[in-house]
N, C-alpha and C. Protein backbone atom coordinates (compact mmCIF):
# COMPACT_ATOMS: atom_id res chain seq x y z
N UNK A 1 -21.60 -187.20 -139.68
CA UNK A 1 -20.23 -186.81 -139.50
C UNK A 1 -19.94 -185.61 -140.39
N UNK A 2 -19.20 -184.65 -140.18
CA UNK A 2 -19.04 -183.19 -140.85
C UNK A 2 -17.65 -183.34 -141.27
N UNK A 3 -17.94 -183.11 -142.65
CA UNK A 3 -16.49 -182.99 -143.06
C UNK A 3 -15.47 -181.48 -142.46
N UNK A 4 -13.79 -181.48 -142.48
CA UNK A 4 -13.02 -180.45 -141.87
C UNK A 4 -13.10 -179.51 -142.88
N UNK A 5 -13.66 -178.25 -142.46
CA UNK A 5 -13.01 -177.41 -143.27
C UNK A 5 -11.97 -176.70 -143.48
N UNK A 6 -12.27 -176.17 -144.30
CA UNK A 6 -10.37 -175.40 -144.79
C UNK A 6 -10.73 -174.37 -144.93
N UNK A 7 -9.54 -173.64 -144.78
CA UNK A 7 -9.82 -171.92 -144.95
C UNK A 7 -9.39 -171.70 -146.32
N UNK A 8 -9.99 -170.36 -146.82
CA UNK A 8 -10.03 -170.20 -148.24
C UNK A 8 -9.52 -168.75 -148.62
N UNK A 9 -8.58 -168.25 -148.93
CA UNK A 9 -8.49 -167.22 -149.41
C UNK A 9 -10.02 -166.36 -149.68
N UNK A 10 -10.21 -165.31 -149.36
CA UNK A 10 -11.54 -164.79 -149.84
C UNK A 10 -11.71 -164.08 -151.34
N UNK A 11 -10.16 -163.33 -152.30
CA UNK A 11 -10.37 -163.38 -153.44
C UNK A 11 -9.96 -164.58 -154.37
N UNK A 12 -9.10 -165.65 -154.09
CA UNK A 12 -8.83 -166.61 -155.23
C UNK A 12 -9.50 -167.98 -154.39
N UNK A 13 -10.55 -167.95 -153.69
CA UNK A 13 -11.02 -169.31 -153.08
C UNK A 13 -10.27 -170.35 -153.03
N UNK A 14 -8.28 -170.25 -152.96
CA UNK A 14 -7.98 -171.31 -152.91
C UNK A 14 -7.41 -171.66 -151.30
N UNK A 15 -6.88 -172.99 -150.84
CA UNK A 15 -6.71 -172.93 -149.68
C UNK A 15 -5.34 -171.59 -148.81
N UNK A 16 -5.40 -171.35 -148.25
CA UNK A 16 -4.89 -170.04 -147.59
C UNK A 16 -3.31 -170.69 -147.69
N UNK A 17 -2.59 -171.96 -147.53
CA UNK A 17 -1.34 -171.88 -147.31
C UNK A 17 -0.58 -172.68 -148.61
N UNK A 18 -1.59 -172.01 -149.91
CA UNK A 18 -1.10 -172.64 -151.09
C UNK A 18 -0.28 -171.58 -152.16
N UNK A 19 -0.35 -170.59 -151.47
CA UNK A 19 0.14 -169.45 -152.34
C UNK A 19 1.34 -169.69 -152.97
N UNK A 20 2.55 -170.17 -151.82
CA UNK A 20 3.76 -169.45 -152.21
C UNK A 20 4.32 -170.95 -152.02
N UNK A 21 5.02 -171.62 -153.40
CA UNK A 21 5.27 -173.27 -152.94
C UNK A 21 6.66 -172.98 -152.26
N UNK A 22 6.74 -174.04 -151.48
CA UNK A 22 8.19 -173.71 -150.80
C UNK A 22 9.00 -174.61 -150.56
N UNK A 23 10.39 -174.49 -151.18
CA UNK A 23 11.20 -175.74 -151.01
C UNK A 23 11.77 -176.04 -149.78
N UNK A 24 12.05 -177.18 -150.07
CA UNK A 24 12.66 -177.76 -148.27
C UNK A 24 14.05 -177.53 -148.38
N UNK A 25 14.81 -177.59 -146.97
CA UNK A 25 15.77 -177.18 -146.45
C UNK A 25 17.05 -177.62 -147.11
N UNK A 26 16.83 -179.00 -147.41
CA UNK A 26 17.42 -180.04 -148.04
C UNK A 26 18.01 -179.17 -149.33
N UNK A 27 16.48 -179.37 -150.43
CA UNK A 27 17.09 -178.87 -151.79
C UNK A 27 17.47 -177.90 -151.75
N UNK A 28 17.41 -176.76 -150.94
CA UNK A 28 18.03 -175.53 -151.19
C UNK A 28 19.54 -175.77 -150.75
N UNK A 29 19.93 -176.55 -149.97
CA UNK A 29 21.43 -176.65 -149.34
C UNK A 29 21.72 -177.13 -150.91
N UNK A 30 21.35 -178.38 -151.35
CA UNK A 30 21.51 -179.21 -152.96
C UNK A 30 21.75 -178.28 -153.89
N UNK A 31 20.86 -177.38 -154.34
CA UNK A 31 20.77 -176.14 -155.02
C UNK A 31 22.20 -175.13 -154.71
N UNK A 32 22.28 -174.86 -153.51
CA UNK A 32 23.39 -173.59 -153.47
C UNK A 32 24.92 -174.41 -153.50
N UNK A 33 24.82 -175.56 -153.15
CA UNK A 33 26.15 -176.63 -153.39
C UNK A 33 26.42 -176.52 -154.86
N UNK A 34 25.45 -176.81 -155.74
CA UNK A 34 24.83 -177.04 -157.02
C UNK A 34 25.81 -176.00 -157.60
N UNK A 35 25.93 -174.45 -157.14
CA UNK A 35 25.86 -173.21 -157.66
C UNK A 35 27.58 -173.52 -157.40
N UNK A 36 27.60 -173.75 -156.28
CA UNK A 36 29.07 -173.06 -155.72
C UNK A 36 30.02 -174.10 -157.08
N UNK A 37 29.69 -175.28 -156.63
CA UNK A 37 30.80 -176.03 -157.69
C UNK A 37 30.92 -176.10 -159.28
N UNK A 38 29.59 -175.15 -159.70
CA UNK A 38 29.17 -174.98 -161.05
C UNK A 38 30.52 -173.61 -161.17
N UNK A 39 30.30 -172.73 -160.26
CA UNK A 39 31.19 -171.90 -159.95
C UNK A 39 32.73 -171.88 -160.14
N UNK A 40 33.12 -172.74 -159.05
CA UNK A 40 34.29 -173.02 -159.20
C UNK A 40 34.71 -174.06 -160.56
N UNK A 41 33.86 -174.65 -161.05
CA UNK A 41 34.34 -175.50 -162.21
C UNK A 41 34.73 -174.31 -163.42
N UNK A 42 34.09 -173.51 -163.47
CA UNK A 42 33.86 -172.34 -164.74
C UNK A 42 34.97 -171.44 -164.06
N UNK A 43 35.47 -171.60 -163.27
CA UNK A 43 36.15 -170.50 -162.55
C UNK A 43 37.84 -171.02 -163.34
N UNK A 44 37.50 -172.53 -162.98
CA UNK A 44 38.99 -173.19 -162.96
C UNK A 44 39.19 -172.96 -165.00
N UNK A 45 38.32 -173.88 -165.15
CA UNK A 45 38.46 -173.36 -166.83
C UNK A 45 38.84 -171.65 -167.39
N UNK A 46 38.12 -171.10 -166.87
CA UNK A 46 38.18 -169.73 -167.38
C UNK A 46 39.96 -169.66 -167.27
N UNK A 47 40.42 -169.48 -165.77
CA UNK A 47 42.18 -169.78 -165.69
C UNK A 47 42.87 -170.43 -166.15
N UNK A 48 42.51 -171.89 -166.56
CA UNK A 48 43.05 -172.99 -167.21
C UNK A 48 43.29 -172.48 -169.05
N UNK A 49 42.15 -171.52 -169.81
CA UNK A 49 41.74 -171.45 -170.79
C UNK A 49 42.71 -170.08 -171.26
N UNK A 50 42.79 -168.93 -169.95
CA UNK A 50 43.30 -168.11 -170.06
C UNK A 50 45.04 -167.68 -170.25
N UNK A 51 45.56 -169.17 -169.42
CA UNK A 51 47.01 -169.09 -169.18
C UNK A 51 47.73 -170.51 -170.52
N UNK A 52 47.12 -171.11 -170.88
CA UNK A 52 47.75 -172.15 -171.62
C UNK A 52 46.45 -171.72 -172.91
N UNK A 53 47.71 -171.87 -173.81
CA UNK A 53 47.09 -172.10 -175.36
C UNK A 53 47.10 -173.11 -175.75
N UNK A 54 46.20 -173.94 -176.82
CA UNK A 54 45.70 -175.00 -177.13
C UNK A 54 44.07 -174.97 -177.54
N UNK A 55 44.54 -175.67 -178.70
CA UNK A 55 43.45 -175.82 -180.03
C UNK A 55 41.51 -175.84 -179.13
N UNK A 56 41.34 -174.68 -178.79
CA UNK A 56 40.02 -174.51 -178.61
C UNK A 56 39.51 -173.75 -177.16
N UNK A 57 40.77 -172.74 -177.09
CA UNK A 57 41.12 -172.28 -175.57
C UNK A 57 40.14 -171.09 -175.64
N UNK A 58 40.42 -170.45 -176.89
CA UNK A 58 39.34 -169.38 -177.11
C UNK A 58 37.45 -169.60 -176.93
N UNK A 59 37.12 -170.67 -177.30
CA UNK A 59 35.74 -170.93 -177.18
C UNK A 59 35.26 -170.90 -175.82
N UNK A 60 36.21 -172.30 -175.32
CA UNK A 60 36.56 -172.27 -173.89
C UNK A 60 36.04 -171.39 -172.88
N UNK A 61 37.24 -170.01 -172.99
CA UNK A 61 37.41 -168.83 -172.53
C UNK A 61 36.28 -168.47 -172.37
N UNK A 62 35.20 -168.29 -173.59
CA UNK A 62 34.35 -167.64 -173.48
C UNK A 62 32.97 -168.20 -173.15
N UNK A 63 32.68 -169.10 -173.04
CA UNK A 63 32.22 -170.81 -172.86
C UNK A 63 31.95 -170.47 -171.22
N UNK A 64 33.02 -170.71 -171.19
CA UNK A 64 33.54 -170.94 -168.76
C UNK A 64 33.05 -169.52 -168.46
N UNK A 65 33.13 -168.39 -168.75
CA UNK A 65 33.14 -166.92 -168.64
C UNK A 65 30.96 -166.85 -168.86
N UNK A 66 30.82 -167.22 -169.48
CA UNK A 66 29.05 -167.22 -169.72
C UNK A 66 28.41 -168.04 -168.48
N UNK A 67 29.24 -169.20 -168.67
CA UNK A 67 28.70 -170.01 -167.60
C UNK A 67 29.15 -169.54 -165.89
N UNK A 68 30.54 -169.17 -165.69
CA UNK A 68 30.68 -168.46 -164.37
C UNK A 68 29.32 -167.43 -164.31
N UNK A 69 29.42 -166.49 -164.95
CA UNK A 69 28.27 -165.38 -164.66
C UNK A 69 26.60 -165.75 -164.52
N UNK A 70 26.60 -167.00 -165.39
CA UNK A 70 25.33 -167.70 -164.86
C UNK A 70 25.01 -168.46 -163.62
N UNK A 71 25.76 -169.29 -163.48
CA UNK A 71 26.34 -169.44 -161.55
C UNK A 71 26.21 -168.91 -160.78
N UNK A 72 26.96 -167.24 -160.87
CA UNK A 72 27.10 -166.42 -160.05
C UNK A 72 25.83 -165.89 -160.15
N UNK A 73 25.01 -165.44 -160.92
CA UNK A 73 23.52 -165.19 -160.71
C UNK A 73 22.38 -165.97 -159.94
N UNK A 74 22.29 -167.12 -160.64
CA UNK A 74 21.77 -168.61 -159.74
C UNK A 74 22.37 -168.40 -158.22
N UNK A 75 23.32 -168.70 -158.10
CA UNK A 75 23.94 -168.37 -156.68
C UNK A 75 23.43 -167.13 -155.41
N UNK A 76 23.09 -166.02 -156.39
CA UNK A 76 23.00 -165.20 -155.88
C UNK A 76 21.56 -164.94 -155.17
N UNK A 77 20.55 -165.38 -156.41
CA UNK A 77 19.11 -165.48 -156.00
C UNK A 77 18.69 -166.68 -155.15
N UNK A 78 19.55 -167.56 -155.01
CA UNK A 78 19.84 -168.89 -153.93
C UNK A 78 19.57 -168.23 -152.63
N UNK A 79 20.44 -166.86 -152.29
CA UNK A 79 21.15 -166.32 -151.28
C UNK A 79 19.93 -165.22 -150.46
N UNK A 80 19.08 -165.04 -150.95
CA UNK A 80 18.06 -163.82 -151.12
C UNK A 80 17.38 -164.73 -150.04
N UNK A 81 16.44 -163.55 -149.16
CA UNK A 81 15.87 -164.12 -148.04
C UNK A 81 14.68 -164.07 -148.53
N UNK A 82 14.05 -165.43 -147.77
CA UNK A 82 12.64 -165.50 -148.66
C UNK A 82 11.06 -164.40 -148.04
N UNK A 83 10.48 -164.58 -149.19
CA UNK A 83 9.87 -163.43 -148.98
C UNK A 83 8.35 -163.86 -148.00
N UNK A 84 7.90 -162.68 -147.02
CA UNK A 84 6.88 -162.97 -146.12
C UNK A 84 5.88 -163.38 -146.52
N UNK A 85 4.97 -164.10 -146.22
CA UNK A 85 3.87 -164.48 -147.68
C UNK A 85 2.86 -163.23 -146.50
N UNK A 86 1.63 -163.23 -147.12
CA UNK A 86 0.51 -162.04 -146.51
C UNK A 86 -0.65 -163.30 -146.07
N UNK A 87 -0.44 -164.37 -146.54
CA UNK A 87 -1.42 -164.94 -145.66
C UNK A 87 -1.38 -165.16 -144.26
N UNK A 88 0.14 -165.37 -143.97
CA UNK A 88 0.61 -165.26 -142.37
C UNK A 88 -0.18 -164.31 -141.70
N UNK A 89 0.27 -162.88 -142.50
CA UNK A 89 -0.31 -161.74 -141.64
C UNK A 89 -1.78 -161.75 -141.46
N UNK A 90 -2.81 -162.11 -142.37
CA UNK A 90 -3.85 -162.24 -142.72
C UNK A 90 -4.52 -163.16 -141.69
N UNK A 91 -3.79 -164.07 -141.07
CA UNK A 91 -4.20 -165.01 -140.08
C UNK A 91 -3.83 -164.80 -139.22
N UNK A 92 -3.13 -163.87 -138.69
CA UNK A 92 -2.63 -163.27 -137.21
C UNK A 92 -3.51 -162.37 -136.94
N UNK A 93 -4.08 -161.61 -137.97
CA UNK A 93 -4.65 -160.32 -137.46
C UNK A 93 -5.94 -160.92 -137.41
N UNK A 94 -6.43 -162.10 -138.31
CA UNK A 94 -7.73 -162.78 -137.80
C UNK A 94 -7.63 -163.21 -136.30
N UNK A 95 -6.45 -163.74 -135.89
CA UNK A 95 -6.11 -164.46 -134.89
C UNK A 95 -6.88 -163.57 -133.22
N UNK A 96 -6.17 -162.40 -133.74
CA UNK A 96 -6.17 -161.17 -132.95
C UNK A 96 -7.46 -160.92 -132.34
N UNK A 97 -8.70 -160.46 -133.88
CA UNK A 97 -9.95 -160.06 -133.29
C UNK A 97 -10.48 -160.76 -132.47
């Protein structure tokens, strides 16, 4: 009996569809939910921190304001279309000859 083989990258001998790990559909919806309400929570503070004074509004302020812009970054690279891997191509154009 012959064992199946696998195809192998020809410079890193590893299997051809291990390159690029890729998350499922799921966690990325989890993830960009993740972002949006991290968002709006830092959003609400930042306003909350900005319009009423009270013993620690300043930290706050600047606290919600670090964390919005970290959100909004996370969020943003959430949003980015993912990139083509070259093994695809690499196996089409094998496909081809």
């Amino acid at each position: 009996m012959r064992a199946a083989s696998v195809n192998l990258d020809r410079n890193t001998r590893n299997p051809i569809g291990s390159k690029i790990p890729r998350t499922s559909v799921a966690q990325l919806k989890t993830q960009k939910s993740i972002a949006k309400i991290g968002m709006t929570g830092s959003l609400g503070a930042l306003f909350f921190s900005g319009f009423f004074k009270f013993h620690g509004a300043k930290q706050l302020h600047i606290y919600s304001g670090f964390g919005l812009l970290a959100f909004s970054l996370w969020h943003h690279f959430l949003n980015q279309p993912r990139p083509k891997s070259k093994t695809s191509s690499y196996q089409a154009a094998r496909i081809r000859r």
